[in-house]
C-alpha atoms as a PDB file:
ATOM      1  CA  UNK A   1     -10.213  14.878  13.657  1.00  0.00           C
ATOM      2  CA  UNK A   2     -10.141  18.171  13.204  1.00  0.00           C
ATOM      3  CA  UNK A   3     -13.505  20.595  13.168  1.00  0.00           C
ATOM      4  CA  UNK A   4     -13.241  21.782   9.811  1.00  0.00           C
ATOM      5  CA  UNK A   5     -13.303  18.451   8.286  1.00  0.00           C
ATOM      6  CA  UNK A   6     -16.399  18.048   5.658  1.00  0.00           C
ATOM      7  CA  UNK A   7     -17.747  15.550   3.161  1.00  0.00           C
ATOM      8  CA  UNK A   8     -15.554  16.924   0.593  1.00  0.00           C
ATOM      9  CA  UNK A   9     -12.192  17.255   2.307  1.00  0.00           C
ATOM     10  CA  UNK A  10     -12.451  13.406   3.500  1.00  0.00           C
ATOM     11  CA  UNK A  11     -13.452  12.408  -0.097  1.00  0.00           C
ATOM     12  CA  UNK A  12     -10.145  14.251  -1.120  1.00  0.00           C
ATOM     13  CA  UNK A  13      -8.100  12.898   1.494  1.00  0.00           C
ATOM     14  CA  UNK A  14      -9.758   9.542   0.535  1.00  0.00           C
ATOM     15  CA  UNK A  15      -8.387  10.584  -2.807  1.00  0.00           C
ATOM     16  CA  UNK A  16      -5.031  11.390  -2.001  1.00  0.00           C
ATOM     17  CA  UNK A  17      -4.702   8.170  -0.454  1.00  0.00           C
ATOM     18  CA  UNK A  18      -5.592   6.491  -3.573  1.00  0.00           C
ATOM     19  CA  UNK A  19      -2.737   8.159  -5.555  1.00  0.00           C
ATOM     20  CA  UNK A  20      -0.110   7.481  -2.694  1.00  0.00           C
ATOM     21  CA  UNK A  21      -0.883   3.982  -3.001  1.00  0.00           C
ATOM     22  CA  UNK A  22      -1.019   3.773  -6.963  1.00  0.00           C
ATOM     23  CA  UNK A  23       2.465   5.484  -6.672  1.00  0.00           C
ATOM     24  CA  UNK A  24       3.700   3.318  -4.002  1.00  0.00           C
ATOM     25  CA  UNK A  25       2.876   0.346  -6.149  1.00  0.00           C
ATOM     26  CA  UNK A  26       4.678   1.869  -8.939  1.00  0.00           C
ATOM     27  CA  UNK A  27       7.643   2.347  -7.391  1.00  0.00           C
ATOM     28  CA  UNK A  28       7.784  -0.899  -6.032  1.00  0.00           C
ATOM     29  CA  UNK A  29       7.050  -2.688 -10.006  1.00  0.00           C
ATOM     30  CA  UNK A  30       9.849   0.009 -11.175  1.00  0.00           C
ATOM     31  CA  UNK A  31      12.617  -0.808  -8.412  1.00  0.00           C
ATOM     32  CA  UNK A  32      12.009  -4.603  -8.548  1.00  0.00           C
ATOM     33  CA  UNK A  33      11.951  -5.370 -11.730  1.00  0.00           C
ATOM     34  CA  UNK A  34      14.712  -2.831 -12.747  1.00  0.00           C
ATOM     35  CA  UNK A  35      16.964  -4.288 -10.089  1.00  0.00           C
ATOM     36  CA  UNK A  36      16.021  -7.614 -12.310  1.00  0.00           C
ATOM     37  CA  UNK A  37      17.538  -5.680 -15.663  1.00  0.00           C
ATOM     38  CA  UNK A  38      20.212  -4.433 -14.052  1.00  0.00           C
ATOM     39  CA  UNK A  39      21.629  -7.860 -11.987  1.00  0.00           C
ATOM     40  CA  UNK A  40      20.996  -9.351 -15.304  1.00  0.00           C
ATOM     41  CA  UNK A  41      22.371  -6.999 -17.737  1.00  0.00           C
ATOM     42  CA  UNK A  42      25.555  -6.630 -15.492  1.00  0.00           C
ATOM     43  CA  UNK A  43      26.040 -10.527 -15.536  1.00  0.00           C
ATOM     44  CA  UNK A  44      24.671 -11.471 -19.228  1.00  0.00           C
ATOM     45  CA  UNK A  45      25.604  -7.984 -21.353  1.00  0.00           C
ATOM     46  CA  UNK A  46      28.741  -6.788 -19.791  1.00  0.00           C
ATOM     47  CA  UNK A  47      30.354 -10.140 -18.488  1.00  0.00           C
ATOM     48  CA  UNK A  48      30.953  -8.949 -15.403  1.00  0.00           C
ATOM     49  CA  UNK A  49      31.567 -12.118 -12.318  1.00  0.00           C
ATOM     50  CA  UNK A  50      30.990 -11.081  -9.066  1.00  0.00           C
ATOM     51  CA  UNK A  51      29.306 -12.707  -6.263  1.00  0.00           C
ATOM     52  CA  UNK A  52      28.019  -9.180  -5.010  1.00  0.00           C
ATOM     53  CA  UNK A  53      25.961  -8.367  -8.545  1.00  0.00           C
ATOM     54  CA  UNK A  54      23.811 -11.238  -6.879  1.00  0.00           C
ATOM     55  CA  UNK A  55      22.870  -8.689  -4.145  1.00  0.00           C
ATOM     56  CA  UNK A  56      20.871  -6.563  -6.625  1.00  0.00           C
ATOM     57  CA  UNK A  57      18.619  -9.687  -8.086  1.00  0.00           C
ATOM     58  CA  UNK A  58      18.027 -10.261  -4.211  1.00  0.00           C
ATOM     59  CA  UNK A  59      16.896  -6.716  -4.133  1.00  0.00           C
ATOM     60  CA  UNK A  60      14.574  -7.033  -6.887  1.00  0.00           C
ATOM     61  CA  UNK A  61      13.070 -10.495  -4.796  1.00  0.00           C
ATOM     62  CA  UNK A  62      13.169  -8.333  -2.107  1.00  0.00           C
ATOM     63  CA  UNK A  63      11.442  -5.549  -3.035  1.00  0.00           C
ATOM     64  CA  UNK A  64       8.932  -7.646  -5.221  1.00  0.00           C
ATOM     65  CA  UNK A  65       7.594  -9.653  -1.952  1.00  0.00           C
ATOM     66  CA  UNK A  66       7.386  -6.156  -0.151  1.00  0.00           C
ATOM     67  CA  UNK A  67       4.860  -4.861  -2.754  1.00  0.00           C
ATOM     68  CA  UNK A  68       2.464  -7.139  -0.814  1.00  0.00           C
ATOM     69  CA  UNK A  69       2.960  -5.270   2.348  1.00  0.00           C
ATOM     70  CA  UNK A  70       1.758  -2.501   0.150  1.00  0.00           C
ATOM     71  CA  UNK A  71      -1.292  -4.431  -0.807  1.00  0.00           C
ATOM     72  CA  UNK A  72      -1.729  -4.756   2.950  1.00  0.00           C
ATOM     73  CA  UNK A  73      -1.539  -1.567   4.358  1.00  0.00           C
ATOM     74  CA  UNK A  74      -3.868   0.090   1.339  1.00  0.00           C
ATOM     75  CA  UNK A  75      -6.756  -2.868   2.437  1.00  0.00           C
ATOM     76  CA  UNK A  76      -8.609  -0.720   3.891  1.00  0.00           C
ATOM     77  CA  UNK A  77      -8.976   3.010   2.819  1.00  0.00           C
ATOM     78  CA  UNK A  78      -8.827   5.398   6.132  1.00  0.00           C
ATOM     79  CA  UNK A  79     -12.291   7.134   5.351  1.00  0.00           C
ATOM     80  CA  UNK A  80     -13.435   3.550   6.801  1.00  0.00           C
ATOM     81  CA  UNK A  81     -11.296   3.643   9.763  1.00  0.00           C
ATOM     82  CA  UNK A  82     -13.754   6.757  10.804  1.00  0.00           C
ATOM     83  CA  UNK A  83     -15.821   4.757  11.506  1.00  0.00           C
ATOM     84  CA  UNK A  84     -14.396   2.814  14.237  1.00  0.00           C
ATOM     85  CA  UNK A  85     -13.662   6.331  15.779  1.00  0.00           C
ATOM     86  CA  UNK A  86     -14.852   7.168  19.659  1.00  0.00           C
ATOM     87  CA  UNK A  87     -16.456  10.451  18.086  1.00  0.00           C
ATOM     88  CA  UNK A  88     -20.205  10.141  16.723  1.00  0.00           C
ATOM     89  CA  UNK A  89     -19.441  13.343  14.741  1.00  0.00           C
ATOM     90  CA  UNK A  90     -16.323  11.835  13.108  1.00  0.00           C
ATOM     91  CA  UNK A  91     -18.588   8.499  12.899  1.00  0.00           C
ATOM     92  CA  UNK A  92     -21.334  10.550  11.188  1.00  0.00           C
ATOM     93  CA  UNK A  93     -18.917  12.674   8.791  1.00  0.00           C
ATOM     94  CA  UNK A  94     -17.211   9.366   7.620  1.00  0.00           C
ATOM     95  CA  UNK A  95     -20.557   7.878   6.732  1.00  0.00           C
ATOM     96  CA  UNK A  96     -22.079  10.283   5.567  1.00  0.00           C
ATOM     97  CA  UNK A  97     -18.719  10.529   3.261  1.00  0.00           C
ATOM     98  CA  UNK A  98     -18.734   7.198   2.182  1.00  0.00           C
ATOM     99  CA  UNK A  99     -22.562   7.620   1.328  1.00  0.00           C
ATOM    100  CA  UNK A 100     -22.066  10.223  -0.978  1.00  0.00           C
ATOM    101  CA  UNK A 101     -19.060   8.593  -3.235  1.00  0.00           C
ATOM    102  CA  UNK A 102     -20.580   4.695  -2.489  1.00  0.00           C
ATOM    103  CA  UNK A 103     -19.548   3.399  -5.922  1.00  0.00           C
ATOM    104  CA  UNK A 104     -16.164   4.979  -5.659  1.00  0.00           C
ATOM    105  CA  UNK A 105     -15.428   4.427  -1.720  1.00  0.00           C
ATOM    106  CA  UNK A 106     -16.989   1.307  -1.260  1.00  0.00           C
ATOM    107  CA  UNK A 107     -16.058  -0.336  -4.645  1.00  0.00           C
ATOM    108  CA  UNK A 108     -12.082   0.510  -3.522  1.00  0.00           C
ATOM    109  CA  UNK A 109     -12.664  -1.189  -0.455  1.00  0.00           C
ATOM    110  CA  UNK A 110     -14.492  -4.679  -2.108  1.00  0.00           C
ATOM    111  CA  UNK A 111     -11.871  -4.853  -5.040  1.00  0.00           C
ATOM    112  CA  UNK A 112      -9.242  -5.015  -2.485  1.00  0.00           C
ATOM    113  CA  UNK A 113     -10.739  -7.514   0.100  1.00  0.00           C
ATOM    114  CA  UNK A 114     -12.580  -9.592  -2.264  1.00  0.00           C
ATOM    115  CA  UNK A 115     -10.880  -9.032  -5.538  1.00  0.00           C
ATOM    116  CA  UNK A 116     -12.885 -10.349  -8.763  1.00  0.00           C
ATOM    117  CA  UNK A 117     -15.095 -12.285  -6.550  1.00  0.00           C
ATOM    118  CA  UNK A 118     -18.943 -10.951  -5.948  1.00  0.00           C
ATOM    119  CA  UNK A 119     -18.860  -7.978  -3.687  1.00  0.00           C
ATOM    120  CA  UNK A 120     -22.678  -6.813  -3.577  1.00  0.00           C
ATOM    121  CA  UNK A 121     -23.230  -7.591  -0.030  1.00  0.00           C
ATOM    122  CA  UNK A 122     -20.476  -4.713   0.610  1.00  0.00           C
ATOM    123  CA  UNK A 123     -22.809  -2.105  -1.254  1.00  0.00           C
ATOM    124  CA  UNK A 124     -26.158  -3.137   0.493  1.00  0.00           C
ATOM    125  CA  UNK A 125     -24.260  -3.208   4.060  1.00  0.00           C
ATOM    126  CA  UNK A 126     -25.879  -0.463   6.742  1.00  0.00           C
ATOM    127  CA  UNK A 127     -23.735   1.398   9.512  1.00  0.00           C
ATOM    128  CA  UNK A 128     -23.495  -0.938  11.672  1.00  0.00           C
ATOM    129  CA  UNK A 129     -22.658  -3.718   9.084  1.00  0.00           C
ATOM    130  CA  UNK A 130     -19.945  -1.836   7.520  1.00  0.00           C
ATOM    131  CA  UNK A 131     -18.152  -0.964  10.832  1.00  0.00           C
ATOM    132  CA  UNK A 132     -18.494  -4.536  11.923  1.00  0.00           C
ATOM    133  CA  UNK A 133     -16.754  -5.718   8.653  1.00  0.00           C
ATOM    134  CA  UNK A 134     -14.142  -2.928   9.097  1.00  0.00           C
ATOM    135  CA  UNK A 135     -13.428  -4.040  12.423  1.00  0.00           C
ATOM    136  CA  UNK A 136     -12.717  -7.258  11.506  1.00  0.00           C
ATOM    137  CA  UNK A 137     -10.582  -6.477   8.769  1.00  0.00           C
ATOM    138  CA  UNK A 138      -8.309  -3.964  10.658  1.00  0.00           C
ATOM    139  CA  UNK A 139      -7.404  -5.890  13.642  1.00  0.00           C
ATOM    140  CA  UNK A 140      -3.688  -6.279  12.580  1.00  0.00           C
ATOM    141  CA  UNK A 141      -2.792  -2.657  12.418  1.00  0.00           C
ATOM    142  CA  UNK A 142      -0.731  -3.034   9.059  1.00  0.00           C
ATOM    143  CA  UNK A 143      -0.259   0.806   8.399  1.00  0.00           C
ATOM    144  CA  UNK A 144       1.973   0.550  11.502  1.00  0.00           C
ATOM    145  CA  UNK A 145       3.641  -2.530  10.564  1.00  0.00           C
ATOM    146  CA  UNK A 146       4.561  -1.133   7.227  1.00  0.00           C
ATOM    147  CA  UNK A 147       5.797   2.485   8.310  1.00  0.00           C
ATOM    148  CA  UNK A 148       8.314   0.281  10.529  1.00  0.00           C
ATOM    149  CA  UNK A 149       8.858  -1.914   7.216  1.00  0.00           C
ATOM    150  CA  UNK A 150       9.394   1.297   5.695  1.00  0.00           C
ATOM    151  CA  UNK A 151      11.947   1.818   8.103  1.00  0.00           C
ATOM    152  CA  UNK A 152      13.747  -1.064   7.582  1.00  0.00           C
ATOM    153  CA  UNK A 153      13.791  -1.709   3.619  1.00  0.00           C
ATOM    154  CA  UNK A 154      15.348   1.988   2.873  1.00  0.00           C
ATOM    155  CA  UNK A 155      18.891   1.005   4.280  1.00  0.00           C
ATOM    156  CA  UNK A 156      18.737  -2.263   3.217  1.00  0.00           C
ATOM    157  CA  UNK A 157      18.436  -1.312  -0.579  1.00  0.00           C
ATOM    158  CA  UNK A 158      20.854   1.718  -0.301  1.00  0.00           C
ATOM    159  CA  UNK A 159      23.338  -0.854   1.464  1.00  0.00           C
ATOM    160  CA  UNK A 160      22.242  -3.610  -1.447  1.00  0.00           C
ATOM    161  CA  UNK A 161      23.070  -0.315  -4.529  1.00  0.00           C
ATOM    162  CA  UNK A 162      26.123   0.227  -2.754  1.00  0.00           C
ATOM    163  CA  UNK A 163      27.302  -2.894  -2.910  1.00  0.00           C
ATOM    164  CA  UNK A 164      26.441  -3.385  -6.482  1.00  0.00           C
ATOM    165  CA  UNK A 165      28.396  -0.406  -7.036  1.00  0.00           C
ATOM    166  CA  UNK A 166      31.432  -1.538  -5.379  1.00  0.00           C
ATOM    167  CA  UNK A 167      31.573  -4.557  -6.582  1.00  0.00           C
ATOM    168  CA  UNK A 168      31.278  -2.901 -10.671  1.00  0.00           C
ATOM    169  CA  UNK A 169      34.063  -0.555  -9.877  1.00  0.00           C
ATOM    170  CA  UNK A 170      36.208  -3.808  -7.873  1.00  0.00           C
END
């Protein structure tokens, strides 16, 4: 981390981070169902037969069960993963951080490990509480696991359009 980093440049990172994953899940409600609309329309509105339109309803089933990885690699916002660091400053920043914006930061992190269920331990946690807790939730490194995802659903639904396309102009 670099030097210059202060409470309010983490809280907007934290914030950025927050709108990549909104948009992320967007995109991945958009592309699934519309690959729904579209597999369907072809097949129901425009009588098309083709075994290959089936390869865009797979991409919607597809793409649906890889929103989860979303959910996954969003657990845990990186402001917390500060405080696992090896630096006490970066330790201290990323406290002192999540301090300051507590409702904000720390409800994030409880609505997406616990969900609707009762979260108010979270908010009364101290230092060493809270690091514990992140610890245990980031021991599968799942921002890792879904950059290489990342890697491997792009082709796959470019291949999966283009064959929908070939098959509409076959």
């Amino acid at each position: 981390m670099q030097e210059s980093k202060t409470v309010g440049s983490l809280y907007e990172e934290f914030l950025r981070e927050k709108r990549t994953n909104r948009r992320f899940e967007l995109a991945g409600l958009y592309i699934g169902y519309g690959a729904y609309v579209v597999s369907l329309s072809i097949v129901f509105a425009f009588k098309k037969e083709n075994p290959l339109f089936a390869a865009m309803f797979f991409l919607g089933l597809f793409t649906r069960t890889a929103s989860l990885m979303i959910g996954r690699v969003f657990l845990v916002p990186k402001i917390f993963l500060g405080l696992l660091s090896p630096n006490s400053a970066e330790q201290e920043l990323s406290w002192e951080t999540i301090r300051s914006h507590k409702e904000e930061i720390v409800g994030r992190l409880a609505r997406n490990i616990f969900g609707w269920n009762d979260a108010s331990e979270l908010y009364s946690m101290g230092r060493e509480e809270m690091t514990e807790f992140v610890r245990k939730n980031t021991q599968i490194n799942w921002r890792k696991i879904g950059r290489v995802f990342l890697y491997f659903y792009i082709p796959i639904s470019l291949y999966i359009t283009y064959l929908t396309i070939y098959a509409w102009f076959s």
